[in-house]
Protein backbone atom coordinates (compact mmCIF):
# COMPACT_ATOMS: atom_id res chain seq x y z
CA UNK A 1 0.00 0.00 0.00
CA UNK A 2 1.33 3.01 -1.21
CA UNK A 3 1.34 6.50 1.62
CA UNK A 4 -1.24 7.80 0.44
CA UNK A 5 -3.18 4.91 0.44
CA UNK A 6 -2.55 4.28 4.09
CA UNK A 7 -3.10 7.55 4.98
CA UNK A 8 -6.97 7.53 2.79
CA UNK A 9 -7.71 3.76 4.64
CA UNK A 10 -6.45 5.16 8.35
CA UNK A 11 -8.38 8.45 8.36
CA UNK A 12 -11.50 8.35 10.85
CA UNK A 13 -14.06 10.58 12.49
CA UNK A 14 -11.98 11.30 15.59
CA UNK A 15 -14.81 13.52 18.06
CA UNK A 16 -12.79 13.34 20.67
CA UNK A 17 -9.79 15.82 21.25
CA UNK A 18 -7.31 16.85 23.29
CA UNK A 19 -7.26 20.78 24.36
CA UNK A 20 -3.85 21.00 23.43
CA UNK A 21 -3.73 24.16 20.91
CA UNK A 22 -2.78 23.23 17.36
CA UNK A 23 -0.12 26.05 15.97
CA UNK A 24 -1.32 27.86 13.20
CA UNK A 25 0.94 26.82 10.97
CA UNK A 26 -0.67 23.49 10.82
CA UNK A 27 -4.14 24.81 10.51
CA UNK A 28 -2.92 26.66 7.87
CA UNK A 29 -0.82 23.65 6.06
CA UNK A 30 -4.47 21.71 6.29
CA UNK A 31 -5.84 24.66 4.73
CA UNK A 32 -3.38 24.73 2.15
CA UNK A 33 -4.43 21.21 0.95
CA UNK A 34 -7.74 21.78 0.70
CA UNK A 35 -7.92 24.43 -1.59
CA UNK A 36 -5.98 21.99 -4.04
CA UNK A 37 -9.43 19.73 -4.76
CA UNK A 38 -10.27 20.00 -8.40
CA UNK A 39 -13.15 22.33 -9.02
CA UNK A 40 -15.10 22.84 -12.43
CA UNK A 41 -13.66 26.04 -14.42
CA UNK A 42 -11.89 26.79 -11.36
CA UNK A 43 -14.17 28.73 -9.64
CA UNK A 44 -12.61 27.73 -6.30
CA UNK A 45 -15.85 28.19 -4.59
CA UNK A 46 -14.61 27.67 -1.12
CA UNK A 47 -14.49 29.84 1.79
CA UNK A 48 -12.80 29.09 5.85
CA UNK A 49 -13.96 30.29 8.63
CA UNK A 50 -11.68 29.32 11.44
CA UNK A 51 -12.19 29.58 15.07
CA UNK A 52 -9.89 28.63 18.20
CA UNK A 53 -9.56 29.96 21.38
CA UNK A 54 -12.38 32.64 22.68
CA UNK A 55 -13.55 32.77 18.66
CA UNK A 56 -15.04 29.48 19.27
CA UNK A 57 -18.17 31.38 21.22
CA UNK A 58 -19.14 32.79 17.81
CA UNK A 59 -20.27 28.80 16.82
CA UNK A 60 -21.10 28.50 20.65
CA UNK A 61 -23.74 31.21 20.46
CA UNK A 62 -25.41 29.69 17.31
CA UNK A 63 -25.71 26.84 18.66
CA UNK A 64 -27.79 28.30 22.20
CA UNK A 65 -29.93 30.49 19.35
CA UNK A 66 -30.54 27.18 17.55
CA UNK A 67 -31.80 25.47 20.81
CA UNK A 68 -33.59 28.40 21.96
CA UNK A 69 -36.82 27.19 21.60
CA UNK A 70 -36.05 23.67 23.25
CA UNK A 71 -34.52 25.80 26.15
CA UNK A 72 -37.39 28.23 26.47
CA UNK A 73 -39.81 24.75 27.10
CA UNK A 74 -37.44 23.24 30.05
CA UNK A 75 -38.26 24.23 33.83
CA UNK A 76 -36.57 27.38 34.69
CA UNK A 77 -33.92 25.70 36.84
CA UNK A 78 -32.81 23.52 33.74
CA UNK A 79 -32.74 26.95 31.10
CA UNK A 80 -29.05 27.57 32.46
CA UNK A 81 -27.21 24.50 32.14
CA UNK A 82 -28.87 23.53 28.57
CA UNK A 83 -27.57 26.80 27.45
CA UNK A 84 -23.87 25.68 28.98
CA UNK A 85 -23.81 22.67 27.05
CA UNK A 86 -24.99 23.99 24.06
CA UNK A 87 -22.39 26.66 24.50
CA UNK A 88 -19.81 23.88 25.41
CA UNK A 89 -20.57 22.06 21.98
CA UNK A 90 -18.35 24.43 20.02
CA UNK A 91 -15.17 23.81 22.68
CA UNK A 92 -14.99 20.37 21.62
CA UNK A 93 -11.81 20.92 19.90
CA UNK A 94 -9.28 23.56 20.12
CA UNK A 95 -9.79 24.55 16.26
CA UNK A 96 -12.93 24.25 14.34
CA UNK A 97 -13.11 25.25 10.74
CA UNK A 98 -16.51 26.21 9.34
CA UNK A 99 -16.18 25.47 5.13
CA UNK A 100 -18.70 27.54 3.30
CA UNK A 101 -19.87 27.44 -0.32
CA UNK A 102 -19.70 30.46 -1.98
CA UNK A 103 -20.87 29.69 -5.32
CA UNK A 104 -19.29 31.45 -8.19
CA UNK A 105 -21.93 33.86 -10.13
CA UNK A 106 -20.24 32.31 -13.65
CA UNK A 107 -22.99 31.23 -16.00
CA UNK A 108 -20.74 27.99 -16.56
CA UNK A 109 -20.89 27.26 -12.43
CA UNK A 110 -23.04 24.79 -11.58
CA UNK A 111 -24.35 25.19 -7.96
CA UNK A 112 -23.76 21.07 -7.19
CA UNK A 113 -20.56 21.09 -8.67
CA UNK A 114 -19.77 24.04 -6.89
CA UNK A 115 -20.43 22.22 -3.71
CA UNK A 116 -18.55 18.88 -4.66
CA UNK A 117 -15.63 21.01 -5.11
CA UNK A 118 -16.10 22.12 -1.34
CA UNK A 119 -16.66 18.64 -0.26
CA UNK A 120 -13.65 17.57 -1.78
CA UNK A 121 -11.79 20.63 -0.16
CA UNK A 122 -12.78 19.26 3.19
CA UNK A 123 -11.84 15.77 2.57
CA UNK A 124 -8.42 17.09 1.30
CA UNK A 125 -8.10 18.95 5.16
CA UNK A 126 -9.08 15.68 6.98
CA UNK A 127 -6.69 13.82 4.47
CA UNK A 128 -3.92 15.99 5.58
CA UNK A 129 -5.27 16.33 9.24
CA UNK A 130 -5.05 12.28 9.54
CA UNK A 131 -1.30 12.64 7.83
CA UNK A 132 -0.11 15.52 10.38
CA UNK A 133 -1.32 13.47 13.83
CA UNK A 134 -4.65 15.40 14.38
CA UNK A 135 -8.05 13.98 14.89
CA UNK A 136 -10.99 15.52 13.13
CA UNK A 137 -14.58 15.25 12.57
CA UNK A 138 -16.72 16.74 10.35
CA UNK A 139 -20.05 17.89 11.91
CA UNK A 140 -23.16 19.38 10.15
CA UNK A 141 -27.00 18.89 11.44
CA UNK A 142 -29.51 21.93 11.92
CA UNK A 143 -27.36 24.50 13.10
CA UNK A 144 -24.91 24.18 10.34
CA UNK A 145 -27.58 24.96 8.32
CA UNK A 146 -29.98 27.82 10.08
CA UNK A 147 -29.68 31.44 9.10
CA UNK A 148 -28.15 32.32 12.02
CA UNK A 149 -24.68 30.41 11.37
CA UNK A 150 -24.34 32.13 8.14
CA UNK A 151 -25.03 35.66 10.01
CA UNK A 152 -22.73 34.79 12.58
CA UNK A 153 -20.13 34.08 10.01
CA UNK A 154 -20.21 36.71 8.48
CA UNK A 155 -20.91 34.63 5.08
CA UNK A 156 -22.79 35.85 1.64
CA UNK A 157 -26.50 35.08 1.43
CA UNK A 158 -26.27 33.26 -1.31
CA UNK A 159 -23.38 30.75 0.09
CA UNK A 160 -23.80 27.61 2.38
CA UNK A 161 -22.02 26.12 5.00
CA UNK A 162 -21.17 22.53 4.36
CA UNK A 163 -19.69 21.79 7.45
CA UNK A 164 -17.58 22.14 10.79
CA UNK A 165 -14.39 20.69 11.10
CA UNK A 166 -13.83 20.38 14.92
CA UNK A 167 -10.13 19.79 14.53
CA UNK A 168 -7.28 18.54 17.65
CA UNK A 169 -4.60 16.23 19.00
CA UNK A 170 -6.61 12.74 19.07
CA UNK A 171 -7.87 11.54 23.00
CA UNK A 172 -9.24 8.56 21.45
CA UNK A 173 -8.43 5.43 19.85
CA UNK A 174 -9.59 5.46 16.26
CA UNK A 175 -12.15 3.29 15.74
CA UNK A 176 -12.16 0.64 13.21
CA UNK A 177 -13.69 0.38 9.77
CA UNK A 178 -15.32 -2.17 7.47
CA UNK A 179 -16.08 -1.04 3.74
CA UNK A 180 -17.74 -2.65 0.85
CA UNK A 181 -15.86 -4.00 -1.34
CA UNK A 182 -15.19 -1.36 -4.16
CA UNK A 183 -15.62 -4.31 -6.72
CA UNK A 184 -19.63 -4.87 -4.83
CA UNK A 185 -20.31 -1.14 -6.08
CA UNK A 186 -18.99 -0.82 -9.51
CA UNK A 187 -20.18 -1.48 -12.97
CA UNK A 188 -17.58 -1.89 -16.09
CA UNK A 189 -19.08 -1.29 -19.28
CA UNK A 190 -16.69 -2.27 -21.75
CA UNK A 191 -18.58 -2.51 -24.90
């Protein structure tokens, strides 16, 4: 197996991290790779948002707006702590990267190949993630996607977020993984 190879087959969802800070010279080398995935008339629709230390609220208060109407129906003396973990949910990891699609206004851009080429941009920084010794997942679910993450971030109305990259120093073992067969998915027509 070539490096590359290993380094595609080892990669996992690693959720849990340690607080250790990661320099930001390696958040930038993962950033670096990502913006290398191939996108169509190379728009290079992609856009990072990256938070660490006290930046990480930003996410954190999203994520208490998103639950606001879950907290508002708890007792009273539950309100306080629901709003501390949903707070907490954005310290999971010292550095989490919010990738964005900001879709290119060429009439040749096509708005789902405009997003492939943002998925493959965040494959490209767990890739590299995985090859530098840090553990990341990649989260979405409703906050990712409520107006209120794209206010907070400051992004475009017309671009998406595709994800958060809560990125650290892995406090886990990975876990293991079974695929299907590649040959169990493919077709070959040959004539």
């Amino acid at each position: 197996m070539t490096g590359i190879e290993e380094v595609i087959r080892g990669r996992r969802s690693i959720g849990k991290v340690k607080d250790d800070p990661v320099p930001k010279e390696l958040v930038e080398k993962l950033l670096d790779a990502a913006i290398w995935a191939p996108n169509h008339h190379h728009t290079e629709p992609w856009k990072f948002i990256v938070m660490t230390g006290e930046g990480r609220r930003t996410l954190g208060q999203v994520y208490v707006e998103c639950a606001a109407d879950a907290i508002a129906a708890l007792p009273e003396s539950e309100q306080e702590e629901r709003r501390r973990k949903e707070m907490a949910k954005a310290f999971r990891s010292p550095v989490v990267i919010a990738a964005a699609c900001v879709p290119s206004d060429s009439p040749k851009a096509v708005l789902a190949e405009e997003l492939a080429a943002v998925h493959a941009a965040v494959q490209n920084l767990l890739l590299t993630a995985h090859a530098e010794g840090l553990g990341g997942v990649w989260r979405t679910g409703v906050p990712a996607y409520d107006p209120a993450m794209k206010k907070a971030l400051q992004l475009e109305d017309h671009a998406q977020v595709v994800g958060l990259i809560f990125i650290g120093y892995p406090d886990m073992q990975a876990p293991t993984a079974k695929r299907t067969p590649a040959s169990a998915k493919t077709v070959w027509i040959e004539q």
